[in-house]
N, C-alpha and C. Protein backbone atom coordinates (compact mmCIF):
# COMPACT_ATOMS: atom_id res chain seq x y z
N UNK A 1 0.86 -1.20 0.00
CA UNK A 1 0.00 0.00 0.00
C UNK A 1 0.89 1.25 0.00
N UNK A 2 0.60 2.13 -0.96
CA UNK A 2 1.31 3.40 -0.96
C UNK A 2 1.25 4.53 0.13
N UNK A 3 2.26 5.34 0.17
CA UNK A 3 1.77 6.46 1.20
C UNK A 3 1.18 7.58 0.47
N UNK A 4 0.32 7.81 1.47
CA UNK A 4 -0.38 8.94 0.91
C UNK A 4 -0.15 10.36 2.21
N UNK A 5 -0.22 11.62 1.09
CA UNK A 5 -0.10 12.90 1.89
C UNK A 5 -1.47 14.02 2.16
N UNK A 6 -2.05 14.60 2.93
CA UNK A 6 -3.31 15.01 3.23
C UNK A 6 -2.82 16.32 3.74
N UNK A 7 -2.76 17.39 2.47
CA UNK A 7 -2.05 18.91 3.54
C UNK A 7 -2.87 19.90 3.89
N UNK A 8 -2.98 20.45 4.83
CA UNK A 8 -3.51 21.58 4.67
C UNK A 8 -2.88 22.70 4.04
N UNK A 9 -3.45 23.77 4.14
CA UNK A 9 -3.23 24.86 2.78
C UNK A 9 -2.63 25.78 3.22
N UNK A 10 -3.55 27.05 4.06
CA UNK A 10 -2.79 28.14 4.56
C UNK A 10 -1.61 28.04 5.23
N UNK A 11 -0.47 28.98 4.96
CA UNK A 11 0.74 28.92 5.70
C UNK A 11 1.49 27.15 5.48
N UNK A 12 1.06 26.48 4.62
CA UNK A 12 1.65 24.86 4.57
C UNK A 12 1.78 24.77 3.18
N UNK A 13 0.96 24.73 2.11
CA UNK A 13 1.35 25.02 0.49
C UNK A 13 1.42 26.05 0.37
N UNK A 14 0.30 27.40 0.48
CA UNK A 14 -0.37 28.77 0.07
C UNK A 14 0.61 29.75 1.35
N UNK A 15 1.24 30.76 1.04
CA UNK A 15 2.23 31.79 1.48
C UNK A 15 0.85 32.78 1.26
N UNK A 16 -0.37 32.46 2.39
CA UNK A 16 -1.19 33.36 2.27
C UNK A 16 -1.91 34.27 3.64
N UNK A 17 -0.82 34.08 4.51
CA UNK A 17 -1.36 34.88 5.98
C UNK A 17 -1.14 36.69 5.47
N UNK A 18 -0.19 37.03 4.82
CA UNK A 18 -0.03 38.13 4.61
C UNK A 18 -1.75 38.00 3.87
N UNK A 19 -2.65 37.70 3.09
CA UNK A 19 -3.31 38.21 2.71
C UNK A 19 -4.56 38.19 3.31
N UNK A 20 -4.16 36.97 4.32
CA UNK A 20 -5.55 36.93 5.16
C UNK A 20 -6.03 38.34 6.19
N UNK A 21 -4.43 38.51 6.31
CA UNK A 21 -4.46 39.14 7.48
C UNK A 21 -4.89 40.96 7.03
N UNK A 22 -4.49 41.11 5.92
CA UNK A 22 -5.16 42.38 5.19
C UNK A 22 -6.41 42.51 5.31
N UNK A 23 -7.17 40.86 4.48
CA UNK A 23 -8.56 41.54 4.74
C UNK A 23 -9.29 41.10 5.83
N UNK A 24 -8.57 40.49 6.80
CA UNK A 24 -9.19 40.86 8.31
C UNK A 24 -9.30 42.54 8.60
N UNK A 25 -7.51 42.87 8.49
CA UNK A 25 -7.79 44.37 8.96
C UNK A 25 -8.43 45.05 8.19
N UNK A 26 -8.94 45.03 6.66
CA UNK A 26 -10.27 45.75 5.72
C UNK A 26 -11.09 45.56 6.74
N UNK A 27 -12.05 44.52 7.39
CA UNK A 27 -12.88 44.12 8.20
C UNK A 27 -13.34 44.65 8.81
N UNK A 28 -12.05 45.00 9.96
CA UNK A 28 -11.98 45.49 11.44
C UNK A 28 -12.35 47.10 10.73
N UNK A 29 -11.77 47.74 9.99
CA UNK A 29 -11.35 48.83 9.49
C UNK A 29 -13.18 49.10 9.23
N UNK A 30 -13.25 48.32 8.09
CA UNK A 30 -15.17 48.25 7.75
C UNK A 30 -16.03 48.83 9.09
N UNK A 31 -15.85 48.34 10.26
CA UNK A 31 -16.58 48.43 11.46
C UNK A 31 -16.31 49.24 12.39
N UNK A 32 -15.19 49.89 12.34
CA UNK A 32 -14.51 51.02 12.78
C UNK A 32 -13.97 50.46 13.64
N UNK A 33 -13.41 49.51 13.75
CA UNK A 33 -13.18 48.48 14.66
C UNK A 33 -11.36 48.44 14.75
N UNK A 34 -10.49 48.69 16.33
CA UNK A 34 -8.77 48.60 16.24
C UNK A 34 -8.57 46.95 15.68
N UNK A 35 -7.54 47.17 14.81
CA UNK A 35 -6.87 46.01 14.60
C UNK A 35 -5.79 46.12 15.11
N UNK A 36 -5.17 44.83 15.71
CA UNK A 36 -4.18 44.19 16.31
C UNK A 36 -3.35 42.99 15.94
N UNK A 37 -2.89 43.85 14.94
CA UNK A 37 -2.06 42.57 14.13
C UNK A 37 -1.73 41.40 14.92
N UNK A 38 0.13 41.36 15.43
CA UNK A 38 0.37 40.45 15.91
C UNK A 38 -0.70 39.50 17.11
N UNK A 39 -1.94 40.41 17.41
CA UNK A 39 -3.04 39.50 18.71
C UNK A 39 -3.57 38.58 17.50
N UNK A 40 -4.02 39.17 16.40
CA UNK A 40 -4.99 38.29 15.55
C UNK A 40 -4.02 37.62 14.42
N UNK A 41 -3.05 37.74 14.97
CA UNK A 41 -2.25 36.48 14.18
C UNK A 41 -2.21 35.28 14.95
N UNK A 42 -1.69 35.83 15.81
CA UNK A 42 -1.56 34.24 16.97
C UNK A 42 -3.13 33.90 17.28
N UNK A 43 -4.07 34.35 17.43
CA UNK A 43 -5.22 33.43 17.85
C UNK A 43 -5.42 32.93 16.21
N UNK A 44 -5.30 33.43 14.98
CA UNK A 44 -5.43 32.88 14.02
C UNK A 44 -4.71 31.46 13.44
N UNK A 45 -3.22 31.97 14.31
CA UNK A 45 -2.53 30.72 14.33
C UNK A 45 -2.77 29.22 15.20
N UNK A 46 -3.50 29.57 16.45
CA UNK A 46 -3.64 28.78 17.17
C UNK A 46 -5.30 28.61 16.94
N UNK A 47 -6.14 29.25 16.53
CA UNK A 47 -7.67 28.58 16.44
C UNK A 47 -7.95 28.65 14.49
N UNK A 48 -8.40 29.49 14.01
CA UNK A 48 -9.11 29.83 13.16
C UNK A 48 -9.52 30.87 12.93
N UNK A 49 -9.55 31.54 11.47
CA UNK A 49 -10.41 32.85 11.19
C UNK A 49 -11.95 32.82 11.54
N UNK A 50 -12.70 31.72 11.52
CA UNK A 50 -13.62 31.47 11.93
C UNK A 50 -13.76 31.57 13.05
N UNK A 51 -13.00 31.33 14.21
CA UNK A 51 -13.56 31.20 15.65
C UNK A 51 -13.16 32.56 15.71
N UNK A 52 -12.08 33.39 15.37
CA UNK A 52 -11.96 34.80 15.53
C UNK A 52 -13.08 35.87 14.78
N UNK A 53 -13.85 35.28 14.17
CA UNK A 53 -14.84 35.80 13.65
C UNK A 53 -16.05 35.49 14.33
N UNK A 54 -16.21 34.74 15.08
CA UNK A 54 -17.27 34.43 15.74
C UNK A 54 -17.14 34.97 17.03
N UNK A 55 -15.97 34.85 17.87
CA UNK A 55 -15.64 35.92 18.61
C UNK A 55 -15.76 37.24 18.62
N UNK A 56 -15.14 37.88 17.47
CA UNK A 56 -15.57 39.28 16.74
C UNK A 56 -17.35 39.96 16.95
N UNK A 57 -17.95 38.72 16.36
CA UNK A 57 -19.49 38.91 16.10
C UNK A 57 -20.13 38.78 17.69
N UNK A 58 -19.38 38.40 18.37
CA UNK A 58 -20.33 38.11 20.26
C UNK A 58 -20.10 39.58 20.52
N UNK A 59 -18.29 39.72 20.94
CA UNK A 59 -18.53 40.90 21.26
C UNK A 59 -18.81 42.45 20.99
N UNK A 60 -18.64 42.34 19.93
CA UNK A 60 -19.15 43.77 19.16
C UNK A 60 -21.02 43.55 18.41
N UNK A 61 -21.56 42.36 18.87
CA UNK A 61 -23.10 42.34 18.48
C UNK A 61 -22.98 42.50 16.86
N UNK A 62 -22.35 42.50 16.41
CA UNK A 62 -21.82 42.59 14.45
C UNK A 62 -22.72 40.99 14.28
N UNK A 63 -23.59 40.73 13.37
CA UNK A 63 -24.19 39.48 13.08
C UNK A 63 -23.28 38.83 12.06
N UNK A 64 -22.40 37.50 12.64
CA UNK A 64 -21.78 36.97 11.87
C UNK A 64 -21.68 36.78 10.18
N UNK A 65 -23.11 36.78 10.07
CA UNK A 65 -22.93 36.48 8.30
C UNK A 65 -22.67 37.82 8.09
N UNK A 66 -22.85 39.07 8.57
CA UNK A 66 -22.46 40.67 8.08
C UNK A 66 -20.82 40.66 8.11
N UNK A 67 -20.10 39.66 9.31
CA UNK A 67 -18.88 40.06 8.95
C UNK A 67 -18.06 39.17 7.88
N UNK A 68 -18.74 38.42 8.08
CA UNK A 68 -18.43 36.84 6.53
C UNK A 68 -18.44 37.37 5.72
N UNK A 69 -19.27 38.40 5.24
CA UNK A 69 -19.94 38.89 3.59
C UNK A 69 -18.58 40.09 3.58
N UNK A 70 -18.21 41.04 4.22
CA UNK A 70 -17.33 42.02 4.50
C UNK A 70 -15.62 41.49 4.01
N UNK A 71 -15.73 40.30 4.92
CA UNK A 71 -14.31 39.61 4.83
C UNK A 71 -14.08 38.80 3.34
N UNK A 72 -15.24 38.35 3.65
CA UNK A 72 -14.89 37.28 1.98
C UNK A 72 -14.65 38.66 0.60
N UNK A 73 -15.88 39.24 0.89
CA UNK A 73 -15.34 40.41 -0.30
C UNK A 73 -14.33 40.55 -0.44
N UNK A 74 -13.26 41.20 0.41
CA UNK A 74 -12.09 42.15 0.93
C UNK A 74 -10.80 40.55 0.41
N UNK A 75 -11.16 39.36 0.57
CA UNK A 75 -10.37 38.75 0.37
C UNK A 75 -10.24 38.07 -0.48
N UNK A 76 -11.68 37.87 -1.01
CA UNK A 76 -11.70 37.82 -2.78
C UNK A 76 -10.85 38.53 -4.08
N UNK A 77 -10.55 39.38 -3.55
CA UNK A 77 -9.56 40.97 -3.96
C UNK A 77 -8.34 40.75 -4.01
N UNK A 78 -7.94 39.38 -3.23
CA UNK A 78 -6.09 39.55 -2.23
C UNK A 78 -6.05 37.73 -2.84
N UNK A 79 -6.87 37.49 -3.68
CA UNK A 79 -6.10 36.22 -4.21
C UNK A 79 -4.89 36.62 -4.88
N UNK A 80 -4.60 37.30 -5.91
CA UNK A 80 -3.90 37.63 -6.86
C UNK A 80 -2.57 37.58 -5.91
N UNK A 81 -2.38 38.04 -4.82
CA UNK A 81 -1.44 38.20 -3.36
C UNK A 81 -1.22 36.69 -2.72
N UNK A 82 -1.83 35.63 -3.19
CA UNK A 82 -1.46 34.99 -2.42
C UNK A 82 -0.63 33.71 -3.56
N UNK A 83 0.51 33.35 -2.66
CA UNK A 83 1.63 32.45 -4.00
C UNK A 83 1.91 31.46 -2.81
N UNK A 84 2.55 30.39 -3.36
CA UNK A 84 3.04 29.27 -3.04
C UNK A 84 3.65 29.23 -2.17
N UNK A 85 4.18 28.35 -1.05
CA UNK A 85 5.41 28.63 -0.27
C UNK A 85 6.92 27.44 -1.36
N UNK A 86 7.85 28.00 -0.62
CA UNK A 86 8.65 27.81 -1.38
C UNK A 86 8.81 26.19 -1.50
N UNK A 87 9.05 25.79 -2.50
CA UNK A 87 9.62 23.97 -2.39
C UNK A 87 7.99 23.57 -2.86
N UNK A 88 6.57 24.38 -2.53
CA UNK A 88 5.17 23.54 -2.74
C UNK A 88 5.25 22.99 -4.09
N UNK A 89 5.58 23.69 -5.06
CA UNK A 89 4.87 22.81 -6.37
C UNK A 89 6.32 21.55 -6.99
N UNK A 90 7.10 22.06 -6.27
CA UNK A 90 8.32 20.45 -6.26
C UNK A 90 7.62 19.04 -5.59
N UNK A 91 7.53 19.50 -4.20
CA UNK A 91 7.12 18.73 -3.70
C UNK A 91 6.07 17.69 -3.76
N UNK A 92 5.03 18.76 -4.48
CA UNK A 92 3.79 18.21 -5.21
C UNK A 92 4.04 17.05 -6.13
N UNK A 93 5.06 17.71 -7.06
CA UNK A 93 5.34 16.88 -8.16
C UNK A 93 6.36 15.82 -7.86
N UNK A 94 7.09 15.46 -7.07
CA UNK A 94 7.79 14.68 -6.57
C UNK A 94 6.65 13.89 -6.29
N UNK A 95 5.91 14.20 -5.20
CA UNK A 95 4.93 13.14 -4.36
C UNK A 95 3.62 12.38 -5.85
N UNK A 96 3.42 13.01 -6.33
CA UNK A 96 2.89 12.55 -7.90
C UNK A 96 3.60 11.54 -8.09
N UNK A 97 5.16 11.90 -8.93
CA UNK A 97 5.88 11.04 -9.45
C UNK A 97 6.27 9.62 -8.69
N UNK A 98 5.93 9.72 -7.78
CA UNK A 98 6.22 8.36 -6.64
C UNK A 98 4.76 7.54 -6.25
N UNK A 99 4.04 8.40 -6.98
CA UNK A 99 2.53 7.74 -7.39
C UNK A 99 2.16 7.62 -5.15
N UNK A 100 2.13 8.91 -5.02
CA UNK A 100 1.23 9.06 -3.74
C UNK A 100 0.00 9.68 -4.09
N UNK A 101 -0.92 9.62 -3.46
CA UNK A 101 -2.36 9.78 -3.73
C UNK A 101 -2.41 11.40 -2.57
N UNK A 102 -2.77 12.61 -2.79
CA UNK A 102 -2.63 13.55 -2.40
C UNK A 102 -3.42 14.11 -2.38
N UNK A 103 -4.73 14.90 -1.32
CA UNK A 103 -5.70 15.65 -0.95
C UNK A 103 -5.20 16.93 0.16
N UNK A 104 -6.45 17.17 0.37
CA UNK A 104 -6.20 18.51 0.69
C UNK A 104 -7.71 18.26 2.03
N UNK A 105 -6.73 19.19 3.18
CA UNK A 105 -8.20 19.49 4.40
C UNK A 105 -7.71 20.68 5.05
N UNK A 106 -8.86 21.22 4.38
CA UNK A 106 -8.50 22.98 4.98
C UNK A 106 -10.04 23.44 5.79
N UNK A 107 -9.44 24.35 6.52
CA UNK A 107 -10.73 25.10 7.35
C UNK A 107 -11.07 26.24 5.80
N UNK A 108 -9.83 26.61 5.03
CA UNK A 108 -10.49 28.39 4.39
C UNK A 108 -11.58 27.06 3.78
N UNK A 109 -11.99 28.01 3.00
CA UNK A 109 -13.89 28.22 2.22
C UNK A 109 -13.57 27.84 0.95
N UNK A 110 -14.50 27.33 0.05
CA UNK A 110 -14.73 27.06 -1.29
C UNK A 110 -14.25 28.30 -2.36
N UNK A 111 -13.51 29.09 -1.93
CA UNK A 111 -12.89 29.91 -2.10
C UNK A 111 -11.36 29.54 -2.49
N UNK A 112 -11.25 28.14 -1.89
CA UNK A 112 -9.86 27.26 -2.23
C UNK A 112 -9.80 26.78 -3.68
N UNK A 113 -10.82 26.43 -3.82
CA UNK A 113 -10.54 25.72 -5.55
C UNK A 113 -10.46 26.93 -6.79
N UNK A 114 -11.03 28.19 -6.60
CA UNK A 114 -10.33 29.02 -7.31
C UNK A 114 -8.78 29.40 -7.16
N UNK A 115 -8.70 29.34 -6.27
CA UNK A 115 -6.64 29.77 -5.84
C UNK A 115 -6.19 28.43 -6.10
N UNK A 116 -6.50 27.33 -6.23
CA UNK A 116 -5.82 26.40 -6.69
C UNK A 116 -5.47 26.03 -8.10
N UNK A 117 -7.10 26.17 -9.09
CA UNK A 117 -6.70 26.68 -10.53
C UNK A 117 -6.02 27.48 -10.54
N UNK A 118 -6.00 29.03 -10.27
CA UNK A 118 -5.29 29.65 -10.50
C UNK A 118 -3.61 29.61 -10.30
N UNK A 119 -3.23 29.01 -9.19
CA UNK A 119 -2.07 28.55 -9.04
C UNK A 119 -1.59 27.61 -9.75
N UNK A 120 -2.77 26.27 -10.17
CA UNK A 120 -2.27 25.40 -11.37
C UNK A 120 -1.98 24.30 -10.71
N UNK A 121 -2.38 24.12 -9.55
CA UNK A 121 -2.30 23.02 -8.84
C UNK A 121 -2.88 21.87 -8.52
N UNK A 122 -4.22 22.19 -8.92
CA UNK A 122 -5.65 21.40 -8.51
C UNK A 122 -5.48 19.99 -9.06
N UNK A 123 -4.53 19.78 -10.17
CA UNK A 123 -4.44 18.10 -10.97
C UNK A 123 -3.47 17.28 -9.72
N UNK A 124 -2.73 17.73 -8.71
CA UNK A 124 -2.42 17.10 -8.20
C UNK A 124 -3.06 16.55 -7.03
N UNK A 125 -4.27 16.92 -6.74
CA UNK A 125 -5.22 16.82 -5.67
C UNK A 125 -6.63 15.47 -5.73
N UNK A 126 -6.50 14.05 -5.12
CA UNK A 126 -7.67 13.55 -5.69
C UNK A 126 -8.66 14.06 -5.24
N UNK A 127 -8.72 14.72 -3.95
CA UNK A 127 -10.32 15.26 -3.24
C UNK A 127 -9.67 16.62 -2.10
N UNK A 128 -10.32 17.53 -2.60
CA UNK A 128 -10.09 18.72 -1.62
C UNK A 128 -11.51 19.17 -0.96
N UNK A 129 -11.13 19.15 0.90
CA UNK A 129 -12.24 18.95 1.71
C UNK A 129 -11.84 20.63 2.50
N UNK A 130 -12.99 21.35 2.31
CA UNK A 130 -12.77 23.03 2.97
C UNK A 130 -13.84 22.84 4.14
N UNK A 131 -13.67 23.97 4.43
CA UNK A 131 -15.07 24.50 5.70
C UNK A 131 -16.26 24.17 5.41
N UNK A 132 -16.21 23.95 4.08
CA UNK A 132 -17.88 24.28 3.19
C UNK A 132 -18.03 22.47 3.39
N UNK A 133 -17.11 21.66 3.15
CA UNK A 133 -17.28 20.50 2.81
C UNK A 133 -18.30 19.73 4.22
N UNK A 134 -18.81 20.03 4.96
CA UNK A 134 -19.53 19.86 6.60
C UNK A 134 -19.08 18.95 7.00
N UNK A 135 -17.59 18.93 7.44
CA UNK A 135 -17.43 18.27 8.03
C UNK A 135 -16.91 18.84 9.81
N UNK A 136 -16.49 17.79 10.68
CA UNK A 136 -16.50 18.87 12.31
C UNK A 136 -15.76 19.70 12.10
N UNK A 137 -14.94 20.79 12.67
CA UNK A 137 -13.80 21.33 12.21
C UNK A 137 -12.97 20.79 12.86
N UNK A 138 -11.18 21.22 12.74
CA UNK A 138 -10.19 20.74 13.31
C UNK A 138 -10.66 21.02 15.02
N UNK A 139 -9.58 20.37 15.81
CA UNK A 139 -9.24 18.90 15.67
C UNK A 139 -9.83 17.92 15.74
N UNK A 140 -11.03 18.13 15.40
CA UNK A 140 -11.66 16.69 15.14
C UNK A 140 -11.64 16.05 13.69
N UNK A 141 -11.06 14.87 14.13
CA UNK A 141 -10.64 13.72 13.16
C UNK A 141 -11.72 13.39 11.75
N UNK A 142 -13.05 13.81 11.81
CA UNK A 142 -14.04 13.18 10.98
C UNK A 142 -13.33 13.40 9.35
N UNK A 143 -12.72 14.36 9.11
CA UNK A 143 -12.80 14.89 7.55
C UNK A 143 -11.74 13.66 7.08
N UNK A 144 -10.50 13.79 8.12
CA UNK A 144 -9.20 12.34 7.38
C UNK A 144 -10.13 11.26 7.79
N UNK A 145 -10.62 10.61 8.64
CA UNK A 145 -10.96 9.67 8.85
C UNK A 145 -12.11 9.38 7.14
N UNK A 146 -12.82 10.29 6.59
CA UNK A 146 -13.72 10.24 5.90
C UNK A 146 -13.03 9.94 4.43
N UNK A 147 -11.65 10.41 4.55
CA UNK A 147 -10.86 10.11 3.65
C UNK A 147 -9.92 8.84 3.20
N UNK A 148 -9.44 8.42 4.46
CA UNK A 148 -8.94 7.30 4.98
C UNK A 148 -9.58 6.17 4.49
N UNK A 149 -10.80 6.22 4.78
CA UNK A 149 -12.03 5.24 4.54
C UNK A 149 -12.58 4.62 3.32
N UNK A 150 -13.12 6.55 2.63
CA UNK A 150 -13.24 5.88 1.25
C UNK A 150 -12.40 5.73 0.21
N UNK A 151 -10.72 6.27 0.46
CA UNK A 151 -10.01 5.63 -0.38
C UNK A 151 -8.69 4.68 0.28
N UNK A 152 -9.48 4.10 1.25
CA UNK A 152 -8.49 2.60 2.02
C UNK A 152 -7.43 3.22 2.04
N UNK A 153 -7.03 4.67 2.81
CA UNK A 153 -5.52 4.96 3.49
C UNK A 153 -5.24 3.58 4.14
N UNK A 154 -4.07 3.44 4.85
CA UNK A 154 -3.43 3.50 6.26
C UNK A 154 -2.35 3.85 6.73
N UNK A 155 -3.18 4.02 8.05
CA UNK A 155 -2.84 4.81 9.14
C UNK A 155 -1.05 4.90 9.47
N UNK A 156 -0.64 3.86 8.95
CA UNK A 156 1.10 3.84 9.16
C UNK A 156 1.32 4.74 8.12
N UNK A 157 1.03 4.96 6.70
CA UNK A 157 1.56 5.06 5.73
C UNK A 157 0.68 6.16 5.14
N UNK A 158 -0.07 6.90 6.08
CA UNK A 158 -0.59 8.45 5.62
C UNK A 158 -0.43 9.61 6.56
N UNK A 159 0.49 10.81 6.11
CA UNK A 159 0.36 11.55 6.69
C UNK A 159 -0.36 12.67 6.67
N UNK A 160 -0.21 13.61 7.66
CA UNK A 160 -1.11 15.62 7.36
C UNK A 160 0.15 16.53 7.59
N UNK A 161 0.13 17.29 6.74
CA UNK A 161 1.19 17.99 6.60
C UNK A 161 0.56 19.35 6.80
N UNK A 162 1.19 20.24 8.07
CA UNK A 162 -0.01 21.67 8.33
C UNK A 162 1.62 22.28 8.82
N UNK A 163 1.08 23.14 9.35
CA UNK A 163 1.89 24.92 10.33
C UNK A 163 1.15 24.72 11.72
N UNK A 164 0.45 24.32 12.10
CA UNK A 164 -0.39 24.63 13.29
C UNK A 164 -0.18 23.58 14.49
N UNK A 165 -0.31 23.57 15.38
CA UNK A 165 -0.86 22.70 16.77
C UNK A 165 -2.61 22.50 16.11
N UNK A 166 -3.06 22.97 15.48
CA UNK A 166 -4.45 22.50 15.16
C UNK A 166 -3.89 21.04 14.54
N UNK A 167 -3.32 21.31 13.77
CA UNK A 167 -3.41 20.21 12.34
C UNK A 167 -1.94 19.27 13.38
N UNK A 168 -1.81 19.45 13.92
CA UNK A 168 -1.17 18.13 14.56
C UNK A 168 -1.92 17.38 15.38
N UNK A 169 -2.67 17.79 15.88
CA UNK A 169 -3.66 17.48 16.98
C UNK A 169 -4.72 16.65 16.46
N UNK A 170 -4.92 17.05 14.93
CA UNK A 170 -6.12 16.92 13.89
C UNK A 170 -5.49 15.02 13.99
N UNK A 171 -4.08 15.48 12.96
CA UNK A 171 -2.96 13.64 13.19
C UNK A 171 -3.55 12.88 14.17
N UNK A 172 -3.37 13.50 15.10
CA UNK A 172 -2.76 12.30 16.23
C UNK A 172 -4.59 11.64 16.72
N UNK A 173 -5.28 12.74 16.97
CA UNK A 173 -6.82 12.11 16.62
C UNK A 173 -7.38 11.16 15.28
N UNK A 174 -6.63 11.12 14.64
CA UNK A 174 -7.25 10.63 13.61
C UNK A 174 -6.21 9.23 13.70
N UNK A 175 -5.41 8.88 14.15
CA UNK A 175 -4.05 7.97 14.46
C UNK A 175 -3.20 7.58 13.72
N UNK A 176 -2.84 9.18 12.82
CA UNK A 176 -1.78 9.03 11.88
C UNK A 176 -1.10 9.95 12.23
N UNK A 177 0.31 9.88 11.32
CA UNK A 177 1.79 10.50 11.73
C UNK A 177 1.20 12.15 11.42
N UNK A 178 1.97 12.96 11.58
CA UNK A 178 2.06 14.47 10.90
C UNK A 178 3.34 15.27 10.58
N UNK A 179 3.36 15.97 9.99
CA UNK A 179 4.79 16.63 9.36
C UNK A 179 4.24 18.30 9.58
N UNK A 180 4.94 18.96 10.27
CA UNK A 180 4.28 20.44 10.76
C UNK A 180 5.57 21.52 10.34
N UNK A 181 5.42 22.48 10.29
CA UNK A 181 6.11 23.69 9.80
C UNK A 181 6.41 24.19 11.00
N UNK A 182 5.63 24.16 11.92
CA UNK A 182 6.41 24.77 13.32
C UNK A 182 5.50 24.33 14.93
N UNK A 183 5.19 22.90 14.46
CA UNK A 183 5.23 22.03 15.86
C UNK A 183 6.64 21.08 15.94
N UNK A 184 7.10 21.29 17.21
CA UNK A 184 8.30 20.64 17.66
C UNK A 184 7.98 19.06 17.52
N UNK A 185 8.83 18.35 16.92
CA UNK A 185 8.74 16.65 16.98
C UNK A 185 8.75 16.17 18.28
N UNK A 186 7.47 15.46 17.92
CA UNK A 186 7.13 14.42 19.18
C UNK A 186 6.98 12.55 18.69
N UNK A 187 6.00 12.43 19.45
CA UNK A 187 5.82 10.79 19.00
C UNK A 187 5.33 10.47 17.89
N UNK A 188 4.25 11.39 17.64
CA UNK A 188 3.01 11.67 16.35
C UNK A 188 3.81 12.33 15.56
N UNK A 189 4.76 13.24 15.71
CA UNK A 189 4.44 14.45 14.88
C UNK A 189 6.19 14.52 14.61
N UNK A 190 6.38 14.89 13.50
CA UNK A 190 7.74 15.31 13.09
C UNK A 190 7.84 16.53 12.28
N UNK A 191 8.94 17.52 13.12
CA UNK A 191 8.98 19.22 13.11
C UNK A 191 9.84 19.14 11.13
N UNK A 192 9.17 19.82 10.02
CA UNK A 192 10.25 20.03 9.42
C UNK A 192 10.52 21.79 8.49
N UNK A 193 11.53 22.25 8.59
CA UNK A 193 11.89 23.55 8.56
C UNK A 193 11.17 24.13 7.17
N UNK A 194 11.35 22.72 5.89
CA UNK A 194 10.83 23.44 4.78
C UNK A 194 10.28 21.92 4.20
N UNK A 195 9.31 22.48 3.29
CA UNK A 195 8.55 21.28 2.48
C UNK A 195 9.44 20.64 1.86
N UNK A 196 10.59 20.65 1.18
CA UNK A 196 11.29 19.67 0.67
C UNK A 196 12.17 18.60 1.53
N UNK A 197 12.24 19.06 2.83
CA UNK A 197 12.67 17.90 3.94
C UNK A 197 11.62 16.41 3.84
N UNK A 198 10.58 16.83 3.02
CA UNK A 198 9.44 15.95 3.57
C UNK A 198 9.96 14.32 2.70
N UNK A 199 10.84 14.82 1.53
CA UNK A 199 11.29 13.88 0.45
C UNK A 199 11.79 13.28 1.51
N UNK A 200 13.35 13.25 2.13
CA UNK A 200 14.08 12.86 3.21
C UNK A 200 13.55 11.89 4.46
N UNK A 201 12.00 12.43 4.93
CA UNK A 201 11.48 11.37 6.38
C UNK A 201 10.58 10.46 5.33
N UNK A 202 10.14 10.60 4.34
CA UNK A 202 8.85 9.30 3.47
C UNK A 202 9.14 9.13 2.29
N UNK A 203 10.17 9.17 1.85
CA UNK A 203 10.66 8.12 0.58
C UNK A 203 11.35 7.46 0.81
């Protein structure tokens, strides 16, 4: 059985926090609202634009879908801004050429498969699962497990490749390995500096 790779997107293929983080602050800016960069990076890093948006909407009484409609606009605008991280489309094509089976589980929105045509990437992907796709969100296991399943992964021989303590956490619930951009190696999880290390721990 082959190995297969399951990445998430932001900050892990897509070099796209600089653009998220713009049209958050359009957002905040929209509502007359202070932005705080480095605060709404790190809760972005450690939860979600979503839970910081839902947060957003409690305490300022802003009705969530008003700030959804605001943000998605503003960031519909900032695709053109968002590019690859370095080593992604090698790596891609390496993991192709070794005939691994390769998807995608992201929290962003159906908003992913346009930046992926556009980037030119989407043929390397058999199934890409977003926010939209209903499944629980991170860290709960349902979306790999759903993947795992209907195309007979296993669990020795599939990993998730993210940036976050979300998406390691996502691994080790689901009871596969992970490869992270800036979680420290543990039992589950192995730390690596850049996507082309990944050739080096699974070929």
């Amino acid at each position: 059985m082959n190995r297969a790779l399951i990445w998430d997107l932001d900050g892990t293929l897509l070099d796209s926090y600089p653009a998220i983080l713009l049209g958050l602050e359009e957002t905040y800016q929209h509502f007359g609202l202070t932005f705080h960069r480095e605060e709404v990076n790190a809760f972005v890093l450690r939860y979600s634009v979503k839970d910081l948006l839902c947060q957003l909407s409690e305490q300022e009484q802003i009705p969530l879908e008003t700030l959804n409609t605001v943000r998605a606009n503003s960031l519909r605008e900032k695709n053109a801004q968002i590019s690859l991280m370095e080593g992604a489309r090698e790596i891609l094509e390496w993991a192709r050429e070794m005939g691994m089976k390769q998807f995608i589980y992201t929290h962003k929105g159906d908003n992913t498969f346009a930046i992926l045509d556009e980037l030119g990437i989407s043929h390397y992907f058999v199934e890409v699962l977003t926010a939209d796709s209903g499944f629980a969100r991170k860290p709960h296991p349902e979306a790999i497990i759903y993947l795992m399943e209907k195309y007979k992964l296993s669990q020795e021989m599939t990993y998730y490749i993210g940036d976050r303590l979300l998406d390691a956490e996502t691994a080790q619930a689901a009871g596969i390995k992970s490869l992270n951009l800036n979680v420290e190696t543990s039992a589950t999880n192995t730390h690596i500096d850049y996507l082309l290390a990944i050739k080096e721990i699974i070929s």
